[in-house]
N, C-alpha and C. Protein backbone atom coordinates (compact mmCIF):
# COMPACT_ATOMS: atom_id res chain seq x y z
N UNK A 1 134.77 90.70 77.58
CA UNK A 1 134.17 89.76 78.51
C UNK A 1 133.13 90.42 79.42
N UNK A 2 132.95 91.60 79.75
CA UNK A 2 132.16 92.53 80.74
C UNK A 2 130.83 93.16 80.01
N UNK A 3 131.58 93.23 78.76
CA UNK A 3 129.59 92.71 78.32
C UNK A 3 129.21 91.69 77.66
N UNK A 4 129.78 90.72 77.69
CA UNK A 4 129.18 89.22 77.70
C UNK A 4 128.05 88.67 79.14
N UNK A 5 129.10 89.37 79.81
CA UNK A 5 128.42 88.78 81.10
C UNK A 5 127.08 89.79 81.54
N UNK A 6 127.12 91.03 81.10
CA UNK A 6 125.87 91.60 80.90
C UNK A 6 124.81 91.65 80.31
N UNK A 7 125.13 90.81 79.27
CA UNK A 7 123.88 90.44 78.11
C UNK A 7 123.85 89.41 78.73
N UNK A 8 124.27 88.13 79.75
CA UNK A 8 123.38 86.87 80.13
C UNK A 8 123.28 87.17 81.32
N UNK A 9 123.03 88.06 82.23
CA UNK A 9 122.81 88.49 83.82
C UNK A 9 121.11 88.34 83.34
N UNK A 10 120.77 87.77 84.46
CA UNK A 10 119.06 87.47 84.56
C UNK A 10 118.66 88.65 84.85
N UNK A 11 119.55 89.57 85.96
CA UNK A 11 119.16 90.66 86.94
C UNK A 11 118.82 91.81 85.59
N UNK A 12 117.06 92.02 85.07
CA UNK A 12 117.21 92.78 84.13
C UNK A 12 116.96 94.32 84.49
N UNK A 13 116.86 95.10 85.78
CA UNK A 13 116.72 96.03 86.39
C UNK A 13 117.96 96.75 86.91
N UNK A 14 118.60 96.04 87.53
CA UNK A 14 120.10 96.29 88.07
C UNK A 14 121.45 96.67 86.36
N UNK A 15 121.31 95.75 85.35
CA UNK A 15 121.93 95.72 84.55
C UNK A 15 121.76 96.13 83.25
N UNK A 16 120.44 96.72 83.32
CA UNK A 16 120.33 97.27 81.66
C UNK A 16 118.86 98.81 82.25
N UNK A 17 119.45 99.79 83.19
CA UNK A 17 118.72 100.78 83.30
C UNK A 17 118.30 101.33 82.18
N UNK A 18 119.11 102.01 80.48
CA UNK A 18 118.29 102.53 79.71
C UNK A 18 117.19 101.42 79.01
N UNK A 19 117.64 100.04 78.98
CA UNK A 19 116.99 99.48 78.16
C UNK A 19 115.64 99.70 79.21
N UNK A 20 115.39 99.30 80.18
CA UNK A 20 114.45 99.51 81.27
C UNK A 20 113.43 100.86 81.04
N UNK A 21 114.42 101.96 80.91
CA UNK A 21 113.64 103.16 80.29
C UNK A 21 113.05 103.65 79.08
N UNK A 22 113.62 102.53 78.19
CA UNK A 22 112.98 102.60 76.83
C UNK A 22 111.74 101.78 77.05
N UNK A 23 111.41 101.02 77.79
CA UNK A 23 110.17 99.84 77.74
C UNK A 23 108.96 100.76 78.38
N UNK A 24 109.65 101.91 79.25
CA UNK A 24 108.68 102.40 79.87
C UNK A 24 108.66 101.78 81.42
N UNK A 25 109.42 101.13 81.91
CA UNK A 25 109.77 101.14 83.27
C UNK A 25 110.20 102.47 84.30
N UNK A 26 109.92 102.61 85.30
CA UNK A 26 109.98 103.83 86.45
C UNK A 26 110.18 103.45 87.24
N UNK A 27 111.42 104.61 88.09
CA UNK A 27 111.68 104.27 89.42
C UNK A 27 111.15 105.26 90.03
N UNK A 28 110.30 105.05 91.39
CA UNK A 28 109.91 105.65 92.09
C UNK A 28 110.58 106.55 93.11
N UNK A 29 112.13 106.50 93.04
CA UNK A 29 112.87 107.42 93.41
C UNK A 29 113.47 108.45 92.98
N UNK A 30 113.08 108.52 91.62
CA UNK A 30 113.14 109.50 90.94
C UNK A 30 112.08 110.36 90.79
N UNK A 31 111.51 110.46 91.55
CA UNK A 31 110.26 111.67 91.65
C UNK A 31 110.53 112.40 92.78
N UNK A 32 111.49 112.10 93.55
CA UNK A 32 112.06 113.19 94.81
C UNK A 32 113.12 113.83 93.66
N UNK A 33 112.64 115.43 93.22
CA UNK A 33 114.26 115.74 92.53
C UNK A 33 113.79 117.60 93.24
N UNK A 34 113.86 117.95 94.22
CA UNK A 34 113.31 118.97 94.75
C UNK A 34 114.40 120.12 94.21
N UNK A 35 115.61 119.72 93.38
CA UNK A 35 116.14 121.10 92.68
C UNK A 35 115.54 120.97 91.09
N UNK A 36 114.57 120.24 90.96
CA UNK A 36 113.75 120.24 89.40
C UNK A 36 112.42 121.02 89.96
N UNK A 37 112.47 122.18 89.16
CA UNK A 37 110.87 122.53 88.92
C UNK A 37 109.80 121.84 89.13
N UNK A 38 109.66 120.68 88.14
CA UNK A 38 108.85 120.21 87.54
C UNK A 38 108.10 119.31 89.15
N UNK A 39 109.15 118.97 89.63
CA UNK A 39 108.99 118.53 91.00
C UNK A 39 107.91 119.28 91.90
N UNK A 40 108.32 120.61 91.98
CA UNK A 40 107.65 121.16 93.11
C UNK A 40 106.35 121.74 92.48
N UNK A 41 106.08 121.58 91.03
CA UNK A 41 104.36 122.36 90.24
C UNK A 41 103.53 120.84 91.02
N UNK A 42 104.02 119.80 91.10
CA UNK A 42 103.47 118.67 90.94
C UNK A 42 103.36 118.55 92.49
N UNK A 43 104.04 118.79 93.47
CA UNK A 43 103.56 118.73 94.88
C UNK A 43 102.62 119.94 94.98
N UNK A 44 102.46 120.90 94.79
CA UNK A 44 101.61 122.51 95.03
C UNK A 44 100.41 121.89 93.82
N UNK A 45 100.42 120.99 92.58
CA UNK A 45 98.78 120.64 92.18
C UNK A 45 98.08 119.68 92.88
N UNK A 46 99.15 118.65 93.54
CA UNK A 46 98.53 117.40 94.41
C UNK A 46 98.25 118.24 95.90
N UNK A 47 98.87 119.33 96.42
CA UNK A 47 98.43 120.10 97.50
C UNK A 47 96.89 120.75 97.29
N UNK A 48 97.30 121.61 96.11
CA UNK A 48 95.80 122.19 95.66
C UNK A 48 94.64 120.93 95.49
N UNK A 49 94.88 120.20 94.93
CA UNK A 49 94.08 119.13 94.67
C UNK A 49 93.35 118.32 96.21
N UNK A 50 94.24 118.17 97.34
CA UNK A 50 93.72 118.13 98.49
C UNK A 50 93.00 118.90 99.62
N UNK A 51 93.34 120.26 99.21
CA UNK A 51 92.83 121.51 99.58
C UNK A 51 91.12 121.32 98.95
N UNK A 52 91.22 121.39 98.18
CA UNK A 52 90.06 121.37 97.56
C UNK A 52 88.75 119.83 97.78
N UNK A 53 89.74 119.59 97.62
CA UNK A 53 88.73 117.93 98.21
C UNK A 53 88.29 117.77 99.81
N UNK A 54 89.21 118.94 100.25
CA UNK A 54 88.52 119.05 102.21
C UNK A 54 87.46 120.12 101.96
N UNK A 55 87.55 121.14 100.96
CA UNK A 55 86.94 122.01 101.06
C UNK A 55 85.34 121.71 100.44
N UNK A 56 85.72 120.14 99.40
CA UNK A 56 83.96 120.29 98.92
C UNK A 56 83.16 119.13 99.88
N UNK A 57 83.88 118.24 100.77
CA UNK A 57 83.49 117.38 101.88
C UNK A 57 83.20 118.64 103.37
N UNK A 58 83.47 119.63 103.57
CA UNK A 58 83.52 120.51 104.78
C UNK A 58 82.28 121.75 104.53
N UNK A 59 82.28 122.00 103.60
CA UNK A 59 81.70 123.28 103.40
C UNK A 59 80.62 123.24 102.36
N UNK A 60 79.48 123.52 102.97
CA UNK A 60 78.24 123.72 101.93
C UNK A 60 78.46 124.72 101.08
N UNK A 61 78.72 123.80 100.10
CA UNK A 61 78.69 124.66 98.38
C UNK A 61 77.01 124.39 97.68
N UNK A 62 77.64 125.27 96.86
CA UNK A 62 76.31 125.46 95.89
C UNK A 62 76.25 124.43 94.90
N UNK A 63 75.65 123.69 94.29
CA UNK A 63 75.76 122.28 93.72
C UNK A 63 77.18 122.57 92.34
N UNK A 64 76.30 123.94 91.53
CA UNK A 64 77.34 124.37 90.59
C UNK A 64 78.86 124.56 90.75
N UNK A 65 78.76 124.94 91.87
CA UNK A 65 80.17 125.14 92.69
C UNK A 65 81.23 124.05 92.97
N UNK A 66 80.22 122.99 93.80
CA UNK A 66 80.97 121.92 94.04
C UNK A 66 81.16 121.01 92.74
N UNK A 67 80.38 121.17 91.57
CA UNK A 67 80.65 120.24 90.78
C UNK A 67 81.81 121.08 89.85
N UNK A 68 81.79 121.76 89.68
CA UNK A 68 83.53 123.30 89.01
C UNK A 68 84.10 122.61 90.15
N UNK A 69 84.42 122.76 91.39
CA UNK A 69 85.45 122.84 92.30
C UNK A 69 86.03 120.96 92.10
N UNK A 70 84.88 120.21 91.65
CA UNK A 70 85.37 118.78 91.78
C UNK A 70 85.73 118.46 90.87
N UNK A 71 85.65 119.05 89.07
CA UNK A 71 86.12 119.17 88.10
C UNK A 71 87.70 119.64 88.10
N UNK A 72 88.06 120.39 88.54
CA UNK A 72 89.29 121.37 89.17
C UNK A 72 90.30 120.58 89.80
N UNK A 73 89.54 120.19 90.91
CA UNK A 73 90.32 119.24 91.46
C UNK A 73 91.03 117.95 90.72
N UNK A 74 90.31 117.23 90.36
CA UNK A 74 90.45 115.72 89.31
C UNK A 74 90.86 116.51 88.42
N UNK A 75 91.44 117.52 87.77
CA UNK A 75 92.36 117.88 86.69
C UNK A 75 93.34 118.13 87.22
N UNK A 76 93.42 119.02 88.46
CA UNK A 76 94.52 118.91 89.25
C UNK A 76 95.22 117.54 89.05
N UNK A 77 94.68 116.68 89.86
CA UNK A 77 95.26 115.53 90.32
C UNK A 77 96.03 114.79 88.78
N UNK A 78 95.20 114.81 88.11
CA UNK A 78 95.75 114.45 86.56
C UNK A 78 97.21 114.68 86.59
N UNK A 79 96.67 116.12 86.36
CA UNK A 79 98.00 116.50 85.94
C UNK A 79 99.41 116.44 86.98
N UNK A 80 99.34 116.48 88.04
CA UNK A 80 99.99 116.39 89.40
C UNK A 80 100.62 114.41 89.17
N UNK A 81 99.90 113.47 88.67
CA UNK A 81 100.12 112.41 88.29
C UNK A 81 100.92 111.98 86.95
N UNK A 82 100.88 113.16 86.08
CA UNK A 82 101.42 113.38 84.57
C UNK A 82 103.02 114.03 85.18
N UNK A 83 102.95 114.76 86.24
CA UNK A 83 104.45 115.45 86.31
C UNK A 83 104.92 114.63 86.63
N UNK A 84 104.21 113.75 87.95
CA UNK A 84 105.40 112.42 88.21
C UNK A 84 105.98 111.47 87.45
N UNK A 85 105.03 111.00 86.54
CA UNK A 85 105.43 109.98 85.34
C UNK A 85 106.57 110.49 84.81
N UNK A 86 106.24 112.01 84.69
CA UNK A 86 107.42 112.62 83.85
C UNK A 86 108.49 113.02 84.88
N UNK A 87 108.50 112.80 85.99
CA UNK A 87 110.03 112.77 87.02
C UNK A 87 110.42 111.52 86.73
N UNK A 88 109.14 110.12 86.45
CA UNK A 88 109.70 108.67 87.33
C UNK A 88 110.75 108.56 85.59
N UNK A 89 110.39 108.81 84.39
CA UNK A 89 110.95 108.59 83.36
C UNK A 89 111.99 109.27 82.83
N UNK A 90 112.38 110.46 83.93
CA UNK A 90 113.16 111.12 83.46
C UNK A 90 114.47 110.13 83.37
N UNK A 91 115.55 110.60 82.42
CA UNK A 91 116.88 109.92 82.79
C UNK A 91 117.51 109.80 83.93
N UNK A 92 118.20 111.29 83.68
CA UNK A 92 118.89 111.65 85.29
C UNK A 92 117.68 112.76 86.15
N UNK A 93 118.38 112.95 87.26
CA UNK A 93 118.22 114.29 88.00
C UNK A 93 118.91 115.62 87.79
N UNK A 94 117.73 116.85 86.87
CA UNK A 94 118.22 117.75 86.70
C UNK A 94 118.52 118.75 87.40
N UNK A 95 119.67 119.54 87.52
CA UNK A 95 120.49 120.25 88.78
C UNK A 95 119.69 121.42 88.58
């Protein structure tokens, strides 16, 4: 009877989390996992990535420079956006 009543629950977030993760659904609380690695490369590229974006708005660069340093950056950020996806999809939180 207890999964009858789970296959007709409307609530499809609360009651079917893997199916949720197979569709490609994410919870946004799963990107705080600060004993996962993967966690802290992805705050130190979105850090670097802001570092760098004060530094080509503040400081007269050389055109070549600022356009490498703004290349750098926006790959940063990429990838800093790719770790989270890959926290928000993870299953669990790894210890």
């Amino acid at each position: 009877a207890p999964s009858a009543e789970r296959e007709s629950c409307s609530c499809r977030t609360a009651c079917a989390p893997d199916r949720n993760l197979r569709r490609g659904i994410v919870k946004w609380s799963r990107v705080f996992q600060p004993r996962n690695p993967v966690f802290w490369m992805m705050v130190l590229l979105n850090l670097l990535s802001s570092v760098i974006a004060v530094m080509l708005v503040s400081m007269p660069l050389a055109t070549g420079v600022r356009v490498l340093l703004a290349v750098f950056a926006l790959g940063n950020a990429a990838f800093g956006v790719g770790l989270a996806l890959r926290l928000m999809r993870s299953p669990d939180a790894q210890a």
